[in-house]
N, C-alpha and C. Protein backbone atom coordinates (compact mmCIF):
# COMPACT_ATOMS: atom_id res chain seq x y z
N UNK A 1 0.82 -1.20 0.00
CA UNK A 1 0.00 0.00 0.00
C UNK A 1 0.87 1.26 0.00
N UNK A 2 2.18 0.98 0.31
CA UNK A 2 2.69 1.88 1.02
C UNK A 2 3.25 2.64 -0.66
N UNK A 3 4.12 1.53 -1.01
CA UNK A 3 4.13 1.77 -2.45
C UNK A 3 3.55 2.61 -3.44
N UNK A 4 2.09 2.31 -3.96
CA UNK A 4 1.09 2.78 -4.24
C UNK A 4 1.08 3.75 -3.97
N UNK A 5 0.69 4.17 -2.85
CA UNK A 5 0.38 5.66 -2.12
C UNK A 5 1.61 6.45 -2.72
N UNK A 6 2.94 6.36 -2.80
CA UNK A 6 3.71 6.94 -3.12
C UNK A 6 3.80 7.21 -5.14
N UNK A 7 3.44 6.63 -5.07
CA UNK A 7 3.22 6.45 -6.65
C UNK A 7 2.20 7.34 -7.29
N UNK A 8 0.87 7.22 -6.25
CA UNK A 8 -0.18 8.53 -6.22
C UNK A 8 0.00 9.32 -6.04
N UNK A 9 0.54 10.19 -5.17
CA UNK A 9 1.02 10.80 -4.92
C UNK A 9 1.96 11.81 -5.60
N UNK A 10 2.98 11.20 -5.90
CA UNK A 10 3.86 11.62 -7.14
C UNK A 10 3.10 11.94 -8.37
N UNK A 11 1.96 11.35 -9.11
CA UNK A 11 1.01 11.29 -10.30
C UNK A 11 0.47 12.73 -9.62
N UNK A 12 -0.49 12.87 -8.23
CA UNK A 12 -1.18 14.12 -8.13
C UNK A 12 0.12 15.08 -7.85
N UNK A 13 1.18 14.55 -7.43
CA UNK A 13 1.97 16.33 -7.62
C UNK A 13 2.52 16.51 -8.86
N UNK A 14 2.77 15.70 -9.04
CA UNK A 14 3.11 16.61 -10.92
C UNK A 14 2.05 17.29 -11.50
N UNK A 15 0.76 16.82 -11.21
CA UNK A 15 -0.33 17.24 -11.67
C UNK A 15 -0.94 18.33 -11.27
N UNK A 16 -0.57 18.50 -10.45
CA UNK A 16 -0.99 20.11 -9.35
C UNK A 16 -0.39 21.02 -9.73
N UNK A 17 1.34 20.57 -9.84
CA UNK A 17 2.24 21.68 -10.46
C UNK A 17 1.74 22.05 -11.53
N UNK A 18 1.30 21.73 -12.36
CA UNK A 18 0.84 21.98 -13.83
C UNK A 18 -0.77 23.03 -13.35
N UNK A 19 -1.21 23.38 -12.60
CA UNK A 19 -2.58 24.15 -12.36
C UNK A 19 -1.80 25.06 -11.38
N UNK A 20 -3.53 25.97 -11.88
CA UNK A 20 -2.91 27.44 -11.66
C UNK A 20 -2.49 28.14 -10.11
N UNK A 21 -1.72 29.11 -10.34
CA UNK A 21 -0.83 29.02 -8.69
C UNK A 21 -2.43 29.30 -7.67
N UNK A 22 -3.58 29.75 -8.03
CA UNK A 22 -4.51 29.88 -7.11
C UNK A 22 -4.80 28.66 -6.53
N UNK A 23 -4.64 27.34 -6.97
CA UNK A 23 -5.31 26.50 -6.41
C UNK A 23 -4.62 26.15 -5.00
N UNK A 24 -5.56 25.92 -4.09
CA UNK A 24 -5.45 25.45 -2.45
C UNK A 24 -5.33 23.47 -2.77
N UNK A 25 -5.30 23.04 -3.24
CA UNK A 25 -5.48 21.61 -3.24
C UNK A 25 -3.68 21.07 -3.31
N UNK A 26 -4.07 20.27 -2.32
CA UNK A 26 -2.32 19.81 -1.81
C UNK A 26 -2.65 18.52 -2.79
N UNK A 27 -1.07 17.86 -3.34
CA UNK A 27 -0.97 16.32 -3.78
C UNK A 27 -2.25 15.22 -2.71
N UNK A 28 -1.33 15.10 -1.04
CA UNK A 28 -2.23 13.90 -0.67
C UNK A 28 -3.32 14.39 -0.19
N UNK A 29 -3.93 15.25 -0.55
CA UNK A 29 -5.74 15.64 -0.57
C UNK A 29 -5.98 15.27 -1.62
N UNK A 30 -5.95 15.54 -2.98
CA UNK A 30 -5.97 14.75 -3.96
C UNK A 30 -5.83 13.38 -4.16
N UNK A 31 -4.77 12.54 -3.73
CA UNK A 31 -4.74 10.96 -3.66
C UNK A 31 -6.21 10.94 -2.88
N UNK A 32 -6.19 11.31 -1.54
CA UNK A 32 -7.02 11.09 -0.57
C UNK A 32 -8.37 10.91 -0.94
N UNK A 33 -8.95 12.14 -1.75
CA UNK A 33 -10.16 12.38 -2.42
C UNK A 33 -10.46 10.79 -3.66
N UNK A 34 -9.15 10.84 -4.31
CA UNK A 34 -9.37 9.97 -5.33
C UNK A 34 -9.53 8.40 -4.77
N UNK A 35 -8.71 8.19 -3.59
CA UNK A 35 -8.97 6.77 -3.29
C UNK A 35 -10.00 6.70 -2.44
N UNK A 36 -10.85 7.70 -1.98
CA UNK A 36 -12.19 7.63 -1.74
C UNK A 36 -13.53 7.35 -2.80
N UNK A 37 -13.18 7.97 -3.94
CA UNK A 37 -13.84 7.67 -5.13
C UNK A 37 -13.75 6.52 -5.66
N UNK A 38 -12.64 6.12 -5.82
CA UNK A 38 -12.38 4.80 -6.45
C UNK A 38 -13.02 3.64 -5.38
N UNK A 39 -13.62 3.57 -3.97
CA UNK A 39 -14.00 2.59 -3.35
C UNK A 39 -13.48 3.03 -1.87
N UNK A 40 -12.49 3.49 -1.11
CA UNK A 40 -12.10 3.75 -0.10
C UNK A 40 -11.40 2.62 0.48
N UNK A 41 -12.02 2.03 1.90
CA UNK A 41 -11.59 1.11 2.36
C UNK A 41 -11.99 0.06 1.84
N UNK A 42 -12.93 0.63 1.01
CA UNK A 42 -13.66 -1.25 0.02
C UNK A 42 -14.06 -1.01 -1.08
N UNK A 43 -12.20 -1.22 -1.16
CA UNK A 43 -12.20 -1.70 -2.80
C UNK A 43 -12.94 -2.98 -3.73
N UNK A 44 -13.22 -2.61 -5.15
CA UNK A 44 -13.61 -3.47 -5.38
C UNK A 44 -12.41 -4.38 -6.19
N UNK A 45 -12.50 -5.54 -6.13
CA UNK A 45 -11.08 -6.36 -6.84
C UNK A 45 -10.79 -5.88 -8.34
N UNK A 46 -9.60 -5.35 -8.63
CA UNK A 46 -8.83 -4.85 -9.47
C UNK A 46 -7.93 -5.87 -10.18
N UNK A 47 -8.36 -5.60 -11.71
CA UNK A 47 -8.22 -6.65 -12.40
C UNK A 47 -6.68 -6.77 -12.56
N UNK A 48 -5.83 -5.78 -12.55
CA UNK A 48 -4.52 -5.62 -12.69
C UNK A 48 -3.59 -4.08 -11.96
N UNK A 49 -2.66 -3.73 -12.64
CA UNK A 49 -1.96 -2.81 -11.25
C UNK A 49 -2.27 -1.17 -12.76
N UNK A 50 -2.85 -1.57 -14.08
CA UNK A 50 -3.47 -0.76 -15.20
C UNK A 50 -5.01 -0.16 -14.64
N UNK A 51 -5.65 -1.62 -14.17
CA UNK A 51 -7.00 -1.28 -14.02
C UNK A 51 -7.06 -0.15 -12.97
N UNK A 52 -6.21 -0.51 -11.64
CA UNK A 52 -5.93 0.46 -10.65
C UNK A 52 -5.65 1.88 -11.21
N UNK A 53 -4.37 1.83 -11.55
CA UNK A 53 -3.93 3.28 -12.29
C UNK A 53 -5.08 4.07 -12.72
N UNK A 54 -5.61 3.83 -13.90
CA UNK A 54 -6.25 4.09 -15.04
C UNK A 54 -7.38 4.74 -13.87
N UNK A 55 -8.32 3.85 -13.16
CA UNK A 55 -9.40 4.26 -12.56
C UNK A 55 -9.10 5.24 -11.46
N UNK A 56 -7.66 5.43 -10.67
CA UNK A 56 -7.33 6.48 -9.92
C UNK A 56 -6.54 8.01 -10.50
N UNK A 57 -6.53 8.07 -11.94
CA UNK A 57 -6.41 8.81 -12.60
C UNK A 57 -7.45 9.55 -13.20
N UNK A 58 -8.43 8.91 -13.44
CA UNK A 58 -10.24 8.76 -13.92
C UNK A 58 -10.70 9.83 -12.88
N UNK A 59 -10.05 8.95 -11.52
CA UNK A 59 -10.93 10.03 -10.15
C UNK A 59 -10.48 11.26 -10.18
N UNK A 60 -8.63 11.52 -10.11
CA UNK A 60 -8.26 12.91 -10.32
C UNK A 60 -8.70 13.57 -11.15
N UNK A 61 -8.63 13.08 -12.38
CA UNK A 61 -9.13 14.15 -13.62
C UNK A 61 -10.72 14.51 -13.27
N UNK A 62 -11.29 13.95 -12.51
CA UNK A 62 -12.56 14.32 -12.17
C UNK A 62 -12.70 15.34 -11.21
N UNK A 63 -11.93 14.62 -10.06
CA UNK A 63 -11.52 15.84 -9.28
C UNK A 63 -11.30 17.54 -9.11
N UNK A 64 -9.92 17.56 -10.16
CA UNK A 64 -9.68 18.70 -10.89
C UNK A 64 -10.94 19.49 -11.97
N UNK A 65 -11.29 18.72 -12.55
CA UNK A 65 -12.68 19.34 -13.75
C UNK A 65 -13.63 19.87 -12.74
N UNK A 66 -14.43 19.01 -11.88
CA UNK A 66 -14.93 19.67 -10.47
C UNK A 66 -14.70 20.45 -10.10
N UNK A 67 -13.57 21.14 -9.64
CA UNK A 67 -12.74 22.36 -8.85
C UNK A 67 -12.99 23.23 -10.10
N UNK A 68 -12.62 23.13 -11.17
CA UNK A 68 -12.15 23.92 -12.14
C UNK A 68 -13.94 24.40 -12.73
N UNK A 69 -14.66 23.66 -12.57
CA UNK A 69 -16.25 24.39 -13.01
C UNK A 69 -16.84 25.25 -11.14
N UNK A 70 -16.19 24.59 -10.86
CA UNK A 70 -16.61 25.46 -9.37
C UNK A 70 -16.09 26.93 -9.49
N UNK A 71 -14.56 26.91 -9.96
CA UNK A 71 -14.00 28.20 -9.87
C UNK A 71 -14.37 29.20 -10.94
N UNK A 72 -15.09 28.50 -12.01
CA UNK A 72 -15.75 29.11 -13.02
C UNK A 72 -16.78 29.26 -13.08
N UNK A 73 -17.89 28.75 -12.23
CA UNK A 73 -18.82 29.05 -11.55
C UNK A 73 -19.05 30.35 -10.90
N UNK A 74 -17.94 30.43 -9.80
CA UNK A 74 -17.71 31.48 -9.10
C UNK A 74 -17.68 32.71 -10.20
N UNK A 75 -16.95 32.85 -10.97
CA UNK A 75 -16.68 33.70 -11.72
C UNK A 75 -17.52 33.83 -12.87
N UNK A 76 -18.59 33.65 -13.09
CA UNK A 76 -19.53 33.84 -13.96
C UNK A 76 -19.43 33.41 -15.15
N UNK A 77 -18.22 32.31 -15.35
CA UNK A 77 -17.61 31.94 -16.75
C UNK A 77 -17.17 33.02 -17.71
N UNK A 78 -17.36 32.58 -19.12
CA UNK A 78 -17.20 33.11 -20.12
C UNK A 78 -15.66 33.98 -20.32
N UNK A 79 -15.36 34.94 -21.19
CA UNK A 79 -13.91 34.60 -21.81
C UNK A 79 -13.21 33.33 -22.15
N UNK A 80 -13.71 32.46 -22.18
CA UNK A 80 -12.77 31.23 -23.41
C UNK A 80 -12.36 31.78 -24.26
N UNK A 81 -11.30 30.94 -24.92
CA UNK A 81 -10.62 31.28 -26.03
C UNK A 81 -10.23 29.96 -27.06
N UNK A 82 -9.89 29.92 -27.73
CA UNK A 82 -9.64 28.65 -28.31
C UNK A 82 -8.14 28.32 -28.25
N UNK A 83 -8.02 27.39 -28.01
CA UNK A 83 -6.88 26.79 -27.37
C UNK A 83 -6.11 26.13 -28.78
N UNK A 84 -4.46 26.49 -28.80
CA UNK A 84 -3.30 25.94 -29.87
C UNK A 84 -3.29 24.77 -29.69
N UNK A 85 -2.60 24.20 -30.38
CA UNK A 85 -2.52 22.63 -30.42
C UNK A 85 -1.28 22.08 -29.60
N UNK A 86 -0.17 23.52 -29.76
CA UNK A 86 0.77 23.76 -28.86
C UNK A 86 0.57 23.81 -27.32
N UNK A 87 -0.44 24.26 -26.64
CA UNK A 87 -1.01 24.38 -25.62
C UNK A 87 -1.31 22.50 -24.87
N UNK A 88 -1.99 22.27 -25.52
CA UNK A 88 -1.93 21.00 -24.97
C UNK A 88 -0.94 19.97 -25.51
N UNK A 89 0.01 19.99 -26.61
CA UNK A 89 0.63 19.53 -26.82
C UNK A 89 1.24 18.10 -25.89
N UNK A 90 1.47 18.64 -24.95
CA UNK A 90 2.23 17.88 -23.82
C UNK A 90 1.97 18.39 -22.57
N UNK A 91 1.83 17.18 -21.55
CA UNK A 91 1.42 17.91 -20.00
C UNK A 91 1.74 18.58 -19.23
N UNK A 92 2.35 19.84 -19.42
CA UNK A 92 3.62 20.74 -18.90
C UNK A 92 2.95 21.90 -18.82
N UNK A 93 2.23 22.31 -19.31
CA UNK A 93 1.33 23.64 -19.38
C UNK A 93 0.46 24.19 -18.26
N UNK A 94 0.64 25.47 -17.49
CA UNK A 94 0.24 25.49 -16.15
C UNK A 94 -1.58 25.47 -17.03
N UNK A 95 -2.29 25.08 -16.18
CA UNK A 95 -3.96 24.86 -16.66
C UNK A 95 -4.71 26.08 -16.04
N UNK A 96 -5.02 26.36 -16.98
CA UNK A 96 -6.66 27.45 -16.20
C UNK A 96 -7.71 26.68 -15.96
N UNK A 97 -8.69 27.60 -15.57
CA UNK A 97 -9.87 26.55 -15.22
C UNK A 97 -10.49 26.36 -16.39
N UNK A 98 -10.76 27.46 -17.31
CA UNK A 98 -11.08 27.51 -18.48
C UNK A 98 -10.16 26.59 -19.48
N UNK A 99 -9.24 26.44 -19.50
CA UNK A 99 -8.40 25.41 -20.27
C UNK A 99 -8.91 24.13 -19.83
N UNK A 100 -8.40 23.75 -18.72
CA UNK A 100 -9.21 22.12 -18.17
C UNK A 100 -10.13 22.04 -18.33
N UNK A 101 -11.34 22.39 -18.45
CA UNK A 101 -13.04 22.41 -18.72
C UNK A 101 -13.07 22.28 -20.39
N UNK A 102 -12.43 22.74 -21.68
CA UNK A 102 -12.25 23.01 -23.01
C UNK A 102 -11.59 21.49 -23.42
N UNK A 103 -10.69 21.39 -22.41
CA UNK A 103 -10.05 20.21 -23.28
C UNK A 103 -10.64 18.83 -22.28
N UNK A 104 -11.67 18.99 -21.65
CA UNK A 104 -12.11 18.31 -20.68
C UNK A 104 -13.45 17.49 -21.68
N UNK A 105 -14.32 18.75 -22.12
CA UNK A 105 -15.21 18.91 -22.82
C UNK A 105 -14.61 17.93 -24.10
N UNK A 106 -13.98 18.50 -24.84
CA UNK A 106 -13.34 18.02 -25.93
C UNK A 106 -13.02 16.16 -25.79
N UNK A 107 -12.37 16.34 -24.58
CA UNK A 107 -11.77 14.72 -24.40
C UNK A 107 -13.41 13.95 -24.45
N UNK A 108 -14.39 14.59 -23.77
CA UNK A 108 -15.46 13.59 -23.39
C UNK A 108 -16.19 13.24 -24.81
N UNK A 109 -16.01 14.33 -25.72
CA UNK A 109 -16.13 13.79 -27.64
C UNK A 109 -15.31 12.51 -28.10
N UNK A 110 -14.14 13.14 -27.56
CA UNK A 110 -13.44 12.02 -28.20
C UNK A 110 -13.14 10.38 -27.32
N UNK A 111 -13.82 10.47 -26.33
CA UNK A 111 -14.19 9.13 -25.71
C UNK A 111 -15.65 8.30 -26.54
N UNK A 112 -16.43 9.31 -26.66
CA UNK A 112 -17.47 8.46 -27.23
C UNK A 112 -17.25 8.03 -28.93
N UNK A 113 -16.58 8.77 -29.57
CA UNK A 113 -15.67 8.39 -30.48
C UNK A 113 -14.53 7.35 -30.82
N UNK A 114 -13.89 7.27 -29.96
CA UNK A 114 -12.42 6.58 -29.95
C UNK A 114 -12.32 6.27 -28.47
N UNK A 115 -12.65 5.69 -27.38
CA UNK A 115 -12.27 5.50 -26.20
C UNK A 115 -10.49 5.17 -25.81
N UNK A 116 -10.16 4.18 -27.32
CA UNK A 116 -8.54 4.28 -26.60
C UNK A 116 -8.05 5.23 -26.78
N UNK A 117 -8.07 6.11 -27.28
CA UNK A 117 -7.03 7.41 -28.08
C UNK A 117 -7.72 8.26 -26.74
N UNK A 118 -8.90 8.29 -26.05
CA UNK A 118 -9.31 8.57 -25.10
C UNK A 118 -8.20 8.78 -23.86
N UNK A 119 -8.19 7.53 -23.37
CA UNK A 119 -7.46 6.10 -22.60
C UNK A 119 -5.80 7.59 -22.57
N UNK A 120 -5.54 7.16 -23.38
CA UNK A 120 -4.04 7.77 -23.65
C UNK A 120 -4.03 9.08 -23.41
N UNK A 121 -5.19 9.77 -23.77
CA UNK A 121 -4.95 11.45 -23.31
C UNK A 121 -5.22 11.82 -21.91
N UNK A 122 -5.83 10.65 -21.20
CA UNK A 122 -6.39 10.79 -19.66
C UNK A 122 -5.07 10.64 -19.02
N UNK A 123 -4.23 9.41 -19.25
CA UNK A 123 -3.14 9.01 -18.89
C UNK A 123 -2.07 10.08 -18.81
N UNK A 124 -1.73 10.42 -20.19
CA UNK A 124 -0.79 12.00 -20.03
C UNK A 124 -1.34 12.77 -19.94
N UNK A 125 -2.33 13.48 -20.41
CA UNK A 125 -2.68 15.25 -19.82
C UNK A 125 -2.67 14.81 -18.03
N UNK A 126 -4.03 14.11 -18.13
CA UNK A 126 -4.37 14.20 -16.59
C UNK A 126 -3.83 13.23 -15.69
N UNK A 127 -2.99 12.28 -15.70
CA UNK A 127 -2.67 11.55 -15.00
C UNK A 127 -1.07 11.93 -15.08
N UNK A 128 -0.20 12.51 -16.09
CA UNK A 128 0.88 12.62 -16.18
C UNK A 128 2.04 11.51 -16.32
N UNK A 129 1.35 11.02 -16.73
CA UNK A 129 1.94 9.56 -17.69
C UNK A 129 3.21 9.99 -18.77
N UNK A 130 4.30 9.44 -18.39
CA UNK A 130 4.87 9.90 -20.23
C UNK A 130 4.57 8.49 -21.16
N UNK A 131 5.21 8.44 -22.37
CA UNK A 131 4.87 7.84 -23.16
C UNK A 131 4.86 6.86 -23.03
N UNK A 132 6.14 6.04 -22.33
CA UNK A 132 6.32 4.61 -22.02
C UNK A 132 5.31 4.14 -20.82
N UNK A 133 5.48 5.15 -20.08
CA UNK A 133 4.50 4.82 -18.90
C UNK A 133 2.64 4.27 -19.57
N UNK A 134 2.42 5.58 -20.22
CA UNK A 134 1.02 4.82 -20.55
C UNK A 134 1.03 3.39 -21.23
N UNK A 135 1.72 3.44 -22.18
CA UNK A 135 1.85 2.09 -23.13
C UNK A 135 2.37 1.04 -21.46
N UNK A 136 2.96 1.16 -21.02
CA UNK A 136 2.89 0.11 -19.85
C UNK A 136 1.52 -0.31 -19.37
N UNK A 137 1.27 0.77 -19.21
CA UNK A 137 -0.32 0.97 -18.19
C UNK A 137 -1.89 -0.15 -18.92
N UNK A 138 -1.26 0.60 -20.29
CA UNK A 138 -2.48 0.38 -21.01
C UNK A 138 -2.16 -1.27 -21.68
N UNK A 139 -0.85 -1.58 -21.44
CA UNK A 139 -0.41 -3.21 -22.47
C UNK A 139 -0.35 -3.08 -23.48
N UNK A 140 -0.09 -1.86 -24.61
CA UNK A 140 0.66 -1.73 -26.08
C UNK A 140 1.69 -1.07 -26.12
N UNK A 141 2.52 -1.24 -27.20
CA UNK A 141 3.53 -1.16 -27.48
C UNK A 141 3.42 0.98 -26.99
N UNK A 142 4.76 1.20 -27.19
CA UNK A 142 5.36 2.55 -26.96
C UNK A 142 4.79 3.09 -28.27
N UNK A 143 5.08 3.05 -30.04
CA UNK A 143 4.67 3.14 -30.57
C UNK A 143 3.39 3.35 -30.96
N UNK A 144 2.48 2.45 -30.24
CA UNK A 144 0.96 2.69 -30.27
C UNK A 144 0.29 4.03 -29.80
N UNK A 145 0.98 4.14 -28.50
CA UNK A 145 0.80 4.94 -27.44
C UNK A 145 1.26 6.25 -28.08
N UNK A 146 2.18 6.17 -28.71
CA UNK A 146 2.32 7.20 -29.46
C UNK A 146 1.82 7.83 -30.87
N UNK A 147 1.23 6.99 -31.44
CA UNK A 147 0.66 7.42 -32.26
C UNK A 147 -1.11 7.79 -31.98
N UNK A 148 -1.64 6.94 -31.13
CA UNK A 148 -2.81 7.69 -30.25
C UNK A 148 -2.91 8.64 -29.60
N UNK A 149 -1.46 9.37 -29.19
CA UNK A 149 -1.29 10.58 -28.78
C UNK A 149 -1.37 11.84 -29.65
N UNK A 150 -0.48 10.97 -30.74
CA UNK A 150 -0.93 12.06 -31.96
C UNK A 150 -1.90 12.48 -32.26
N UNK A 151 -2.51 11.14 -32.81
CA UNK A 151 -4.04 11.76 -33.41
C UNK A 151 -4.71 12.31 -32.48
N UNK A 152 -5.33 11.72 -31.34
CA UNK A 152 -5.63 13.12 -30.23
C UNK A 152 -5.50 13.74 -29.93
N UNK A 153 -4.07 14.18 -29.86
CA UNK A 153 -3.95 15.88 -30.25
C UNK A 153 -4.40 16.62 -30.97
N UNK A 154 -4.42 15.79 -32.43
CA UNK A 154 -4.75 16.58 -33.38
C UNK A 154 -6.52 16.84 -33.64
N UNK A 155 -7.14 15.72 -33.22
CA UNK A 155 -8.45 15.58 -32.97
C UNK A 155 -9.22 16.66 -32.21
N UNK A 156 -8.65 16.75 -30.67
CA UNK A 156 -8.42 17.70 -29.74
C UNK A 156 -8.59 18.88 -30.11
N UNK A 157 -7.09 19.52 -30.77
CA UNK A 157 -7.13 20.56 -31.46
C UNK A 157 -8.19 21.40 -32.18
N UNK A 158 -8.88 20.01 -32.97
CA UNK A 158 -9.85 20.68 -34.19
C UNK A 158 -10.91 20.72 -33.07
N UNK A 159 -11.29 20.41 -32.29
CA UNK A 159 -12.80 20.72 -31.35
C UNK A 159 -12.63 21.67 -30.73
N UNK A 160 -11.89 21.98 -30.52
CA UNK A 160 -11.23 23.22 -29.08
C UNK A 160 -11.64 24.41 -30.24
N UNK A 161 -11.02 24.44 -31.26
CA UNK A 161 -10.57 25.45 -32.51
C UNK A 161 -12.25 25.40 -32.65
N UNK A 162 -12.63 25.14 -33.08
CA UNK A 162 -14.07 25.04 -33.99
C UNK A 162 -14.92 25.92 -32.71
């Protein structure tokens, strides 16, 4: 467990670093929140150490989208902009709330569309996966993983843009 936790942990602070300096949300409040979502003290049996990942990454990115319509809530929304392709490019980009909600929106198109190319953008934007890591996660090759990154980017791109 102990493991794990550290592993979460590390996934929600990279992931925090990347959002905007307003946010109050620490890394293990985040794990904390997410392994409450995912089942808490009763879990349900996890088909592999992917199925785990994948579904405690699922919770953060939920997490964060939550916070991020709350804080846009607060603020009456509106000013969007349409987002570069450069922008999400890669998971390094500090996030607005308005950015996470756009490409949030966008991803939930391209799940009902393509769920793996899905799969792969949850993993790196929001889970902070690099390339090898997801293709671990997910059981295809590095290559795969990378070329599902592509096209979802580029997919991405055109919904955000439009």
């Amino acid at each position: 467990m102990q493991a794990v936790y550290e592993e979460l942990h590390a996934l929600a602070a990279a992931k925090l670093a990347k959002e905007s300096t307003d946010s109050t949300l620490q890394p293990n409040e985040l794990v904390h929140e997410a392994w409450l979502r995912i089942g808490g003290d009763h879990q349900t049996p996890w088909r592999n150490r992917a199925h785990f990942f994948c579904a405690a990454a699922e919770a953060m990115r939920r997490i964060l989208i939550d916070r991020a319509r709350r804080r846009r809530r607060i603020r009456r929304g509106g000013g969007q902009r349409p987002l570069r392709l450069d922008e999400i490019a890669e998971p390094v980009a500090v996030a607005s709330a308005e950015h996470l909600l756009a490409v949030d929106e966008a991803l939930e198109r391209l799940a009902a569309a393509d769920a793996k190319r899905a799969e792969v953008v949850k993993l790196r934007y929001f889970g902070g996966l690099t390339l090898k890591e997801t293709a671990q996660v997910l059981g295809i090759s590095e290559s795969t993983a990378k070329r599902r990154w592509k096209f979802a980017r580029a997919w991405l791109f055109r919904e955000i843009s439009i």
